[in-house]
C-alpha atoms as a PDB file:
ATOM      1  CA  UNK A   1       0.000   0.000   0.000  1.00  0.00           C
ATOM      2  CA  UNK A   2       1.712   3.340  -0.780  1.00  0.00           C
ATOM      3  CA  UNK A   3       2.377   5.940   2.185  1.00  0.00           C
ATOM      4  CA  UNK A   4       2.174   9.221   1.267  1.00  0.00           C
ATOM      5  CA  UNK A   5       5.076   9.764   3.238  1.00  0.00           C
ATOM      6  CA  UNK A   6       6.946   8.407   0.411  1.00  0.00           C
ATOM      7  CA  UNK A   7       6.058  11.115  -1.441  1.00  0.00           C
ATOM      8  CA  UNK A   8       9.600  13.225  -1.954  1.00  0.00           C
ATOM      9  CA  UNK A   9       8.546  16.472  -3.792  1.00  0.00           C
ATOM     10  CA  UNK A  10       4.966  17.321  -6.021  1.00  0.00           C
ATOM     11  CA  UNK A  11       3.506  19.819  -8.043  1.00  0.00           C
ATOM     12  CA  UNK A  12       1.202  19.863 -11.080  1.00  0.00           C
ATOM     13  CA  UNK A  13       3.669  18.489 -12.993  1.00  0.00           C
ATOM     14  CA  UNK A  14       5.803  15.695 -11.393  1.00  0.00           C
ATOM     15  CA  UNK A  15       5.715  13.701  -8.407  1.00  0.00           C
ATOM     16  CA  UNK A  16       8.979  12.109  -7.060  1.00  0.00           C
ATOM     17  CA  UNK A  17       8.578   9.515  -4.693  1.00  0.00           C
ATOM     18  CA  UNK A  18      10.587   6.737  -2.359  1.00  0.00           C
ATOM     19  CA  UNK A  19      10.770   3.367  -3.667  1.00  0.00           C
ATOM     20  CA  UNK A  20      11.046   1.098  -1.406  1.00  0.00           C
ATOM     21  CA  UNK A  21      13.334  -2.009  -1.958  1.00  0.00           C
ATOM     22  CA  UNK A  22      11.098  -5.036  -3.061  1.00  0.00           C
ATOM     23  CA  UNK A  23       8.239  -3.417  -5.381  1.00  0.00           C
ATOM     24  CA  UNK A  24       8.527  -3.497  -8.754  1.00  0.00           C
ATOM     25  CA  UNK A  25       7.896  -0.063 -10.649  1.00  0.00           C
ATOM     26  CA  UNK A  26       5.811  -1.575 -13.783  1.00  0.00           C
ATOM     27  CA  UNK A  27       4.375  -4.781 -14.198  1.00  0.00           C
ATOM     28  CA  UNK A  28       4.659  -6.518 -10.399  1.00  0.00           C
ATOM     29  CA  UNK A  29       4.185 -10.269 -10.377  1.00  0.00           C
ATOM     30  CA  UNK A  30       0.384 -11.556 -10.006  1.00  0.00           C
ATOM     31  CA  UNK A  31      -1.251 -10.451  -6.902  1.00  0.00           C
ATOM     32  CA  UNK A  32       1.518  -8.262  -6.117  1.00  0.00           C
ATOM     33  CA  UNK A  33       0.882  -4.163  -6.915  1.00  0.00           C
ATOM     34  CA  UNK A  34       3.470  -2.589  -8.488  1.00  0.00           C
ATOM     35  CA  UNK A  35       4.255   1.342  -8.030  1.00  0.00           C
ATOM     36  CA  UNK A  36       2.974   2.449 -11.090  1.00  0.00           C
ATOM     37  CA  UNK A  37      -0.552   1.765 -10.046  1.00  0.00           C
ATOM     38  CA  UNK A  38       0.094   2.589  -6.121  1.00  0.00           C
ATOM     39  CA  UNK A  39       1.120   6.322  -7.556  1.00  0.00           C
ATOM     40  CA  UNK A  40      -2.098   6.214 -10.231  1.00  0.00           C
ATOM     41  CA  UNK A  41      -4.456   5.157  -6.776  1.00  0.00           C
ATOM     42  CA  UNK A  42      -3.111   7.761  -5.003  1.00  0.00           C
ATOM     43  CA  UNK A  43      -3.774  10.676  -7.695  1.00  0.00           C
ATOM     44  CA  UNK A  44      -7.080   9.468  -7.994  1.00  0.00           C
ATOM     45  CA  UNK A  45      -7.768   9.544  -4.997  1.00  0.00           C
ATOM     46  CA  UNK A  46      -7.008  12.965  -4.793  1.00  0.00           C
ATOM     47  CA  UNK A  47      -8.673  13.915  -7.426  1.00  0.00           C
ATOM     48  CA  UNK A  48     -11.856  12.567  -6.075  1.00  0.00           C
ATOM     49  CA  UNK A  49     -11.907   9.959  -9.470  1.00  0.00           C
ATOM     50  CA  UNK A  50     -13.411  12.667 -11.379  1.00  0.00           C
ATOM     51  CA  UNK A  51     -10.686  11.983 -14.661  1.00  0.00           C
ATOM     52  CA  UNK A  52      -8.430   8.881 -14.957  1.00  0.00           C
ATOM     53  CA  UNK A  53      -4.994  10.816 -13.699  1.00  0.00           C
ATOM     54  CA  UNK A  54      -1.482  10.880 -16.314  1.00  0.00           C
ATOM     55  CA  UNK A  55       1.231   9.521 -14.873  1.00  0.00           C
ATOM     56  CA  UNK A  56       4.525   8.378 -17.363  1.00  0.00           C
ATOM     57  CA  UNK A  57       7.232   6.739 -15.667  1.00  0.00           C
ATOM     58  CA  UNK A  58      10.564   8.467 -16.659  1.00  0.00           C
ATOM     59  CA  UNK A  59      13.010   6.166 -15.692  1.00  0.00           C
ATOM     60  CA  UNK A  60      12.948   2.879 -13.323  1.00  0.00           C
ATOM     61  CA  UNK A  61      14.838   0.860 -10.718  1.00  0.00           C
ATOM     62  CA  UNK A  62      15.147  -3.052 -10.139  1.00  0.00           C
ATOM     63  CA  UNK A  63      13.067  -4.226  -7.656  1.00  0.00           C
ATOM     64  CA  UNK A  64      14.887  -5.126  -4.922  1.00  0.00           C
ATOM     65  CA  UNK A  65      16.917  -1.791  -5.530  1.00  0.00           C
ATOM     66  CA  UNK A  66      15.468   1.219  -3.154  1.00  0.00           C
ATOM     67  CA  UNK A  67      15.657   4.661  -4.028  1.00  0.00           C
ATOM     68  CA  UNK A  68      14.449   7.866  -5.380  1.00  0.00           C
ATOM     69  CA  UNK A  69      12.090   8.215  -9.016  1.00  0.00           C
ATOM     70  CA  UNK A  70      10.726  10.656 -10.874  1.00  0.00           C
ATOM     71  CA  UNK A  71       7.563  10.509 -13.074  1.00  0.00           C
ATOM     72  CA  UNK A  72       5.368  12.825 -14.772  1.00  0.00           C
ATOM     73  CA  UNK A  73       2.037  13.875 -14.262  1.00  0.00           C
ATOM     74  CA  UNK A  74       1.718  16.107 -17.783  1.00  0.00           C
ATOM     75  CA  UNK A  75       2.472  15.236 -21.273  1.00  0.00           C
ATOM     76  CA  UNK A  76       4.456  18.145 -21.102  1.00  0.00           C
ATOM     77  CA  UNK A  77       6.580  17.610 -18.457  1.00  0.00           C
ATOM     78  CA  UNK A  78       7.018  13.417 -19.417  1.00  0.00           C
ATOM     79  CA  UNK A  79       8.591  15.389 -22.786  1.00  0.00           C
ATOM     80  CA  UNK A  80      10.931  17.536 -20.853  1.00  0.00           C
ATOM     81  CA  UNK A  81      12.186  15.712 -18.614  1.00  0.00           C
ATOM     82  CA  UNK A  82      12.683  12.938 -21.111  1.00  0.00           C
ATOM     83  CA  UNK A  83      14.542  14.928 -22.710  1.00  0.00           C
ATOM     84  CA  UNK A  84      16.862  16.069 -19.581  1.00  0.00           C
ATOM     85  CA  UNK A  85      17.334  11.857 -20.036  1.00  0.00           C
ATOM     86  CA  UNK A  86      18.569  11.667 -23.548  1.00  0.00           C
ATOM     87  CA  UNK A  87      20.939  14.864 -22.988  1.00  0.00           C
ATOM     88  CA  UNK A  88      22.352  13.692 -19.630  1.00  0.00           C
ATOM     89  CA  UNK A  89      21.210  16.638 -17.659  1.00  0.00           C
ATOM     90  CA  UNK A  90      19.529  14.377 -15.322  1.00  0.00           C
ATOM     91  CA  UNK A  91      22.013  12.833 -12.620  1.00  0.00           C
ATOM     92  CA  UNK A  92      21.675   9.829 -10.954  1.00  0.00           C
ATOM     93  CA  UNK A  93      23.797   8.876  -8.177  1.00  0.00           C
ATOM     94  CA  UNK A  94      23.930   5.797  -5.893  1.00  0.00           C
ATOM     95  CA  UNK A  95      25.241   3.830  -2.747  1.00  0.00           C
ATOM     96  CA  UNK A  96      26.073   0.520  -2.597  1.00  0.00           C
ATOM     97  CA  UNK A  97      27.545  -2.147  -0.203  1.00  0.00           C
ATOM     98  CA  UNK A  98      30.338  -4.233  -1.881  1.00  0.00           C
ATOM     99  CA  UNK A  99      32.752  -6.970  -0.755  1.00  0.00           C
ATOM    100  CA  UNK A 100      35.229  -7.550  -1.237  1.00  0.00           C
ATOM    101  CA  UNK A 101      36.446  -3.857  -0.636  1.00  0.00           C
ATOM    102  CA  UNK A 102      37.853  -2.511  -4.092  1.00  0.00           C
ATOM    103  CA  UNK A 103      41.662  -1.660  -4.133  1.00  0.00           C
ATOM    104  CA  UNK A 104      41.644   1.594  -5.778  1.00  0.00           C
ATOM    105  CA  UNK A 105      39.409   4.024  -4.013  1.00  0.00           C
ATOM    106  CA  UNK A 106      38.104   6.093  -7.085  1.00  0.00           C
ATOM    107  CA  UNK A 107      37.847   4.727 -10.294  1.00  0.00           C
ATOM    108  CA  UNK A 108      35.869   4.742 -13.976  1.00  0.00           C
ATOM    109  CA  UNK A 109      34.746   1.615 -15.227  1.00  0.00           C
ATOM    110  CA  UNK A 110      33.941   1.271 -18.984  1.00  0.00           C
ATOM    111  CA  UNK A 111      32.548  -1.931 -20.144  1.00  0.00           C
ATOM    112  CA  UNK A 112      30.514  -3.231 -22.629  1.00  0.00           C
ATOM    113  CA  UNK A 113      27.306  -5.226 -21.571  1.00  0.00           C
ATOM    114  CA  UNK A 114      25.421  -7.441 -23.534  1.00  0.00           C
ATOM    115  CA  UNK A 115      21.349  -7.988 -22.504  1.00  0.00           C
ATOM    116  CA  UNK A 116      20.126 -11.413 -22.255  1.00  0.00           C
ATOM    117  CA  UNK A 117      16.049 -11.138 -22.605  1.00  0.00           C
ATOM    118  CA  UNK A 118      15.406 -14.662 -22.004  1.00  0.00           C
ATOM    119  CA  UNK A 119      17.016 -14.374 -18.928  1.00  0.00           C
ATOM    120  CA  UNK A 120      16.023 -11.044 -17.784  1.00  0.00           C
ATOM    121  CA  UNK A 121      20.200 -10.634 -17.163  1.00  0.00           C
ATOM    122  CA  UNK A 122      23.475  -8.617 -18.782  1.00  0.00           C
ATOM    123  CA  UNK A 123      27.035  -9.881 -19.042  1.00  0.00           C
ATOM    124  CA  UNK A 124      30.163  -8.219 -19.953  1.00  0.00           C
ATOM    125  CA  UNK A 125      30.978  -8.814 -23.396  1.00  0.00           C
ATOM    126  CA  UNK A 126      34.170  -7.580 -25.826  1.00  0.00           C
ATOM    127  CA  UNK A 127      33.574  -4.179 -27.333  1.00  0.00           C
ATOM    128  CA  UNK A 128      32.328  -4.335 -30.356  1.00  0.00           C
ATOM    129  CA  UNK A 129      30.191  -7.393 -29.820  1.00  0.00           C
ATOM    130  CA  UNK A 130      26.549  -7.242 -31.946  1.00  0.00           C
ATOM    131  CA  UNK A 131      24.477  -5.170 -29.855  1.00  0.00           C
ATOM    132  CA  UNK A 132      26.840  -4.609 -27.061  1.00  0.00           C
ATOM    133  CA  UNK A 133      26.521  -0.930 -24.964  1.00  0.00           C
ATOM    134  CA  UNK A 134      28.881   0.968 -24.076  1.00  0.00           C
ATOM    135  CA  UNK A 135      28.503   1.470 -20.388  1.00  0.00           C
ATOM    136  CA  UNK A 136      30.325   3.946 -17.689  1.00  0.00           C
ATOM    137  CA  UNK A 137      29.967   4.727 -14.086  1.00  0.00           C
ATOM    138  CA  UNK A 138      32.669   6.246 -11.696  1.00  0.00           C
ATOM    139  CA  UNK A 139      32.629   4.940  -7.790  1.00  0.00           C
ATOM    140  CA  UNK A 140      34.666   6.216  -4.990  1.00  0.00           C
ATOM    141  CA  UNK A 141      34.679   4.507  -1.991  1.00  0.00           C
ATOM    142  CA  UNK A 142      33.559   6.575   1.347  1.00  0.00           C
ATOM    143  CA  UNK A 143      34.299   3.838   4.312  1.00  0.00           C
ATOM    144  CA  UNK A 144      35.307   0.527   4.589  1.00  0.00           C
ATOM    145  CA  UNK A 145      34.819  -2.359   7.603  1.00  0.00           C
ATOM    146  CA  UNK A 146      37.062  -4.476   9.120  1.00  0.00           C
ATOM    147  CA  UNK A 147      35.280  -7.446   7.403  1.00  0.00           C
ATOM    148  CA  UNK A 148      35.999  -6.179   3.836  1.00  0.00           C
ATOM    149  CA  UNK A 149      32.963  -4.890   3.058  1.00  0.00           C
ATOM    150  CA  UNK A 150      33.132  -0.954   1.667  1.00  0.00           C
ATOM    151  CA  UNK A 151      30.281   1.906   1.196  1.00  0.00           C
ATOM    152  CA  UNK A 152      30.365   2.994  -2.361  1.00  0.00           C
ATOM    153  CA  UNK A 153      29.442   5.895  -4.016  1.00  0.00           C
ATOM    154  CA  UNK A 154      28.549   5.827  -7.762  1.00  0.00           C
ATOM    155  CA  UNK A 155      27.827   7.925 -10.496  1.00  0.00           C
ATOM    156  CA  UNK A 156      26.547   7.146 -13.338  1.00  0.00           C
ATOM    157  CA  UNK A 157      27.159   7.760 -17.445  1.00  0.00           C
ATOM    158  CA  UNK A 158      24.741   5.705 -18.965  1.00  0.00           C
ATOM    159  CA  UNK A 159      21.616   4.017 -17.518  1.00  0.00           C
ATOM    160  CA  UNK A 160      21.880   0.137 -19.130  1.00  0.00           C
ATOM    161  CA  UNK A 161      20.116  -3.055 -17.657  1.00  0.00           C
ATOM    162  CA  UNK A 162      21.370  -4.379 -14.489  1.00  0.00           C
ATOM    163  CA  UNK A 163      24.636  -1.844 -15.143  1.00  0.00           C
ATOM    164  CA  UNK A 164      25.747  -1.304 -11.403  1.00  0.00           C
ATOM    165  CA  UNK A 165      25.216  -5.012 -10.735  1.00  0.00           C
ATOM    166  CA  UNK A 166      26.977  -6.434 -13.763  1.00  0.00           C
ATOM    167  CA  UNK A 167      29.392  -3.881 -13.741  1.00  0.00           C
ATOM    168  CA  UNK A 168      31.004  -4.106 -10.448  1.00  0.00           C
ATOM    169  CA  UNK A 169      30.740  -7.672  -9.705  1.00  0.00           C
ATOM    170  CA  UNK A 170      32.734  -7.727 -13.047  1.00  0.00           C
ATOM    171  CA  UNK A 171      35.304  -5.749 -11.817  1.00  0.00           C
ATOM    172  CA  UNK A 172      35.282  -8.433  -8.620  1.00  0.00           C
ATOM    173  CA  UNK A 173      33.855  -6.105  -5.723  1.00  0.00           C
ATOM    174  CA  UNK A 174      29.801  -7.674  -6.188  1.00  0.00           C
ATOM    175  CA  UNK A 175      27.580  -6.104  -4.411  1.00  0.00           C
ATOM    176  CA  UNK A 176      26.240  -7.751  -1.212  1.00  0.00           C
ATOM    177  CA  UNK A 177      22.948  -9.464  -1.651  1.00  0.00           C
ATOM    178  CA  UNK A 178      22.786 -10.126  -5.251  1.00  0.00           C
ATOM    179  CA  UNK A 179      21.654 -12.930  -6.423  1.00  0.00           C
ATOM    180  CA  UNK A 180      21.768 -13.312 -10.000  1.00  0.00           C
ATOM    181  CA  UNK A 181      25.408 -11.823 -10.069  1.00  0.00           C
ATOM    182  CA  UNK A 182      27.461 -11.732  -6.560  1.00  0.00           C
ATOM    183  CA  UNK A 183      28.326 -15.126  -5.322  1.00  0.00           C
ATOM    184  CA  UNK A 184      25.947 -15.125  -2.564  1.00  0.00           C
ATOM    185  CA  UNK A 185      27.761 -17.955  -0.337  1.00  0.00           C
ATOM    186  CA  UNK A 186      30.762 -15.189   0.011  1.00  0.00           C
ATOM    187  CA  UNK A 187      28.652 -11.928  -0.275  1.00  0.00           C
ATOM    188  CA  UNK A 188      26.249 -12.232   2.628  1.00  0.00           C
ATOM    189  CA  UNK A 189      25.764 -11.519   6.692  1.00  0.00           C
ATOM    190  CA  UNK A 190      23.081 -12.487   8.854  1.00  0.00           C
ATOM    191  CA  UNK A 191      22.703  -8.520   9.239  1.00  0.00           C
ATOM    192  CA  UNK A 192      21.425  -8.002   5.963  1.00  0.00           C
ATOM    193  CA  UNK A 193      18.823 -11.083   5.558  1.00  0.00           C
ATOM    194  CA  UNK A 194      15.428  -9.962   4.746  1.00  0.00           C
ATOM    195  CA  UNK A 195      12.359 -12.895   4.248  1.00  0.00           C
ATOM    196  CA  UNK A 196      15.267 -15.748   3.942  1.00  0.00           C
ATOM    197  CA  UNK A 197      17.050 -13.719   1.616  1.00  0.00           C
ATOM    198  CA  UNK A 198      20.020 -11.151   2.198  1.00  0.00           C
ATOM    199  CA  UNK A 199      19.015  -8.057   0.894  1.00  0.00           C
ATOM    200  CA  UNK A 200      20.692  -5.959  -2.334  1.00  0.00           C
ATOM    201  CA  UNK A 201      22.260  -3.484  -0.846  1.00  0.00           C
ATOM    202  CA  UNK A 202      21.778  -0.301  -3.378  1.00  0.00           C
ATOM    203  CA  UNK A 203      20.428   2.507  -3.359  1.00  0.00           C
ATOM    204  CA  UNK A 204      19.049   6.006  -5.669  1.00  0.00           C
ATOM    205  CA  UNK A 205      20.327   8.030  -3.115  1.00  0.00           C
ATOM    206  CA  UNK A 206      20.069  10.802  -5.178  1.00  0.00           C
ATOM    207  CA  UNK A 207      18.339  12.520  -7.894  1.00  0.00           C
ATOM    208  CA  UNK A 208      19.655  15.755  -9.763  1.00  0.00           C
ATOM    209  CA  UNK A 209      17.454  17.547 -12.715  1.00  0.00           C
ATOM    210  CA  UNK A 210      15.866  20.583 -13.886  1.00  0.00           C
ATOM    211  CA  UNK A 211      11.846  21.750 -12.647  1.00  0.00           C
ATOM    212  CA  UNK A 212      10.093  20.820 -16.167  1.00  0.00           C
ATOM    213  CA  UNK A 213       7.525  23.854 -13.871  1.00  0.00           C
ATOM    214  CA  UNK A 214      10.625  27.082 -14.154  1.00  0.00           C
ATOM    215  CA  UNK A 215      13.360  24.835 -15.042  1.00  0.00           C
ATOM    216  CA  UNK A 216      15.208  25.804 -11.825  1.00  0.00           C
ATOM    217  CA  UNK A 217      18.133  22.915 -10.643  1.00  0.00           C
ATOM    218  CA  UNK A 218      16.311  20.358  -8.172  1.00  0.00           C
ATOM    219  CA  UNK A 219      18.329  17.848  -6.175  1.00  0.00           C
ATOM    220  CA  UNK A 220      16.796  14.810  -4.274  1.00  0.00           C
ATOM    221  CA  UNK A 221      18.697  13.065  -1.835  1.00  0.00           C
ATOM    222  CA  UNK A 222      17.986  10.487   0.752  1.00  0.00           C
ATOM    223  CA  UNK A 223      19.241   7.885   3.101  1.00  0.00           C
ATOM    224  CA  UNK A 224      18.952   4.331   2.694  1.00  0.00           C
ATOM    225  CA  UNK A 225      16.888   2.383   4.296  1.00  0.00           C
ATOM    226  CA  UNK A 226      18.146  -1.018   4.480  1.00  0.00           C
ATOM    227  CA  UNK A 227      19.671  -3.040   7.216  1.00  0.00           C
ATOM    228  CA  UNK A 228      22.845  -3.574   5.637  1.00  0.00           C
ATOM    229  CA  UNK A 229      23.777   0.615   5.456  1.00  0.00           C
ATOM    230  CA  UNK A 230      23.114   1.039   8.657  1.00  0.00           C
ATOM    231  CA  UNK A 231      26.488  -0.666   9.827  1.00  0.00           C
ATOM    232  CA  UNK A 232      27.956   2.637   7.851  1.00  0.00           C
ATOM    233  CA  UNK A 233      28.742   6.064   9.766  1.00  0.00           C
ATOM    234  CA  UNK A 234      28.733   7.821   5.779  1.00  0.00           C
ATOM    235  CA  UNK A 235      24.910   6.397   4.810  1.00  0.00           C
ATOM    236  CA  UNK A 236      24.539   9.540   2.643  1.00  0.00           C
ATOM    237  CA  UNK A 237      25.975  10.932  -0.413  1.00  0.00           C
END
């Protein structure tokens, strides 16, 4: 059921919201409500029913990833802030729990990622492999625990399938709790199990684009929510 303390920043033409880890944005499993039509309840509702409300999501996260997401309640706005998408003007940056600890600190990783639809998964793949993307994001690390695991901070480039996931585990720092790419027997604690599973640790900590309503700079940030951060002093970005 959606909270409307989720509900990060609104006007007439957006609405940027928490999602928590677990929900899926579009097209939940059967039974299961998915975002999408949580946020299209909720408007609504507060519109009394009077009009079936517009709402276009802009750009998603997995769904055991938590975080912060925009959508559009115009046509207008859905257009211009698409467009912030395709040009890069809208930032995206994330923390992340990895282990092992990564031995450079800062660092850009380039890679090329192949998408497997069958499997609903990406690998890393030589460049110029048929239909390979180019894919970028930069990390620095901002603490690190006895145990090996290390708080990440990433930025990214380009916004591919699975990117952060596939990405770093290919670099050999997965990141704790996932399990379709981390080797889960080595990249778990019984701090971070959630229903029998160990929860992903990642996060859209933050959210950085322009007010489709002035165009004025807007920045979103939050903390994480999940178990596994809270072992971190640095839990923000």
């Amino acid at each position: 059921m959606f909270n409307s303390k989720q509900i990060l920043m609104e006007n007439d033409e957006i609405l940027v919201v928490y999602k928590p880890a677990g929900i899926a944005v579009q097209s939940g499993s059967v039974g299961q409500m998915d975002l999408e039509h949580q946020l299209l309840g909720y408007l609504s509702a507060k519109g009394r029913g009077r009009e079936i409300p517009y709402l276009a999501v802009l750009h998603r996260l997995d769904q055991p990833v938590e975080g912060v997401l925009l959508f559009a309640k115009t046509k207008e706005a859905a257009a211009r802030c698409s467009e912030q998408v395709r040009n890069g003007k809208m930032k995206k940056e994330y923390l992340a729990v990895v282990s092992p600890a990564p031995a450079e600190k800062t660092a850009l990783l380039t890679d090329y990622l192949l998408r497997d639809g069958k499997t609903n998964s990406s690998r890393v793949v030589k460049a110029g492999s048929k239909e390979a993307k180019k894919s970028q994001l930069s990390y620095e690390v901002l603490e690190e625990k006895e145990d090996g695991q290390a708080l990440l901070r990433i930025r990214l480039m380009t916004g591919r399938h699975h990117q952060i996931r596939v990405q770093l585990a290919h670099a050999g720092m997965p990141i704790i709790g996932d399990h379709k790419y981390g080797k889960q027997e080595e990249n778990s604690s019984p701090t971070t199990k959630r229903r029998g599973k160990s929860e992903l640790l990642l996060c859209a900590a933050a959210l950085t684009f322009e007010n489709p309503v002035d165009g004025k700079p807007v920045r979103i940030e939050i903390s994480p929510k999940g178990s596994g951060f809270q072992n971190f002093k640095q839990v923000t970005i």
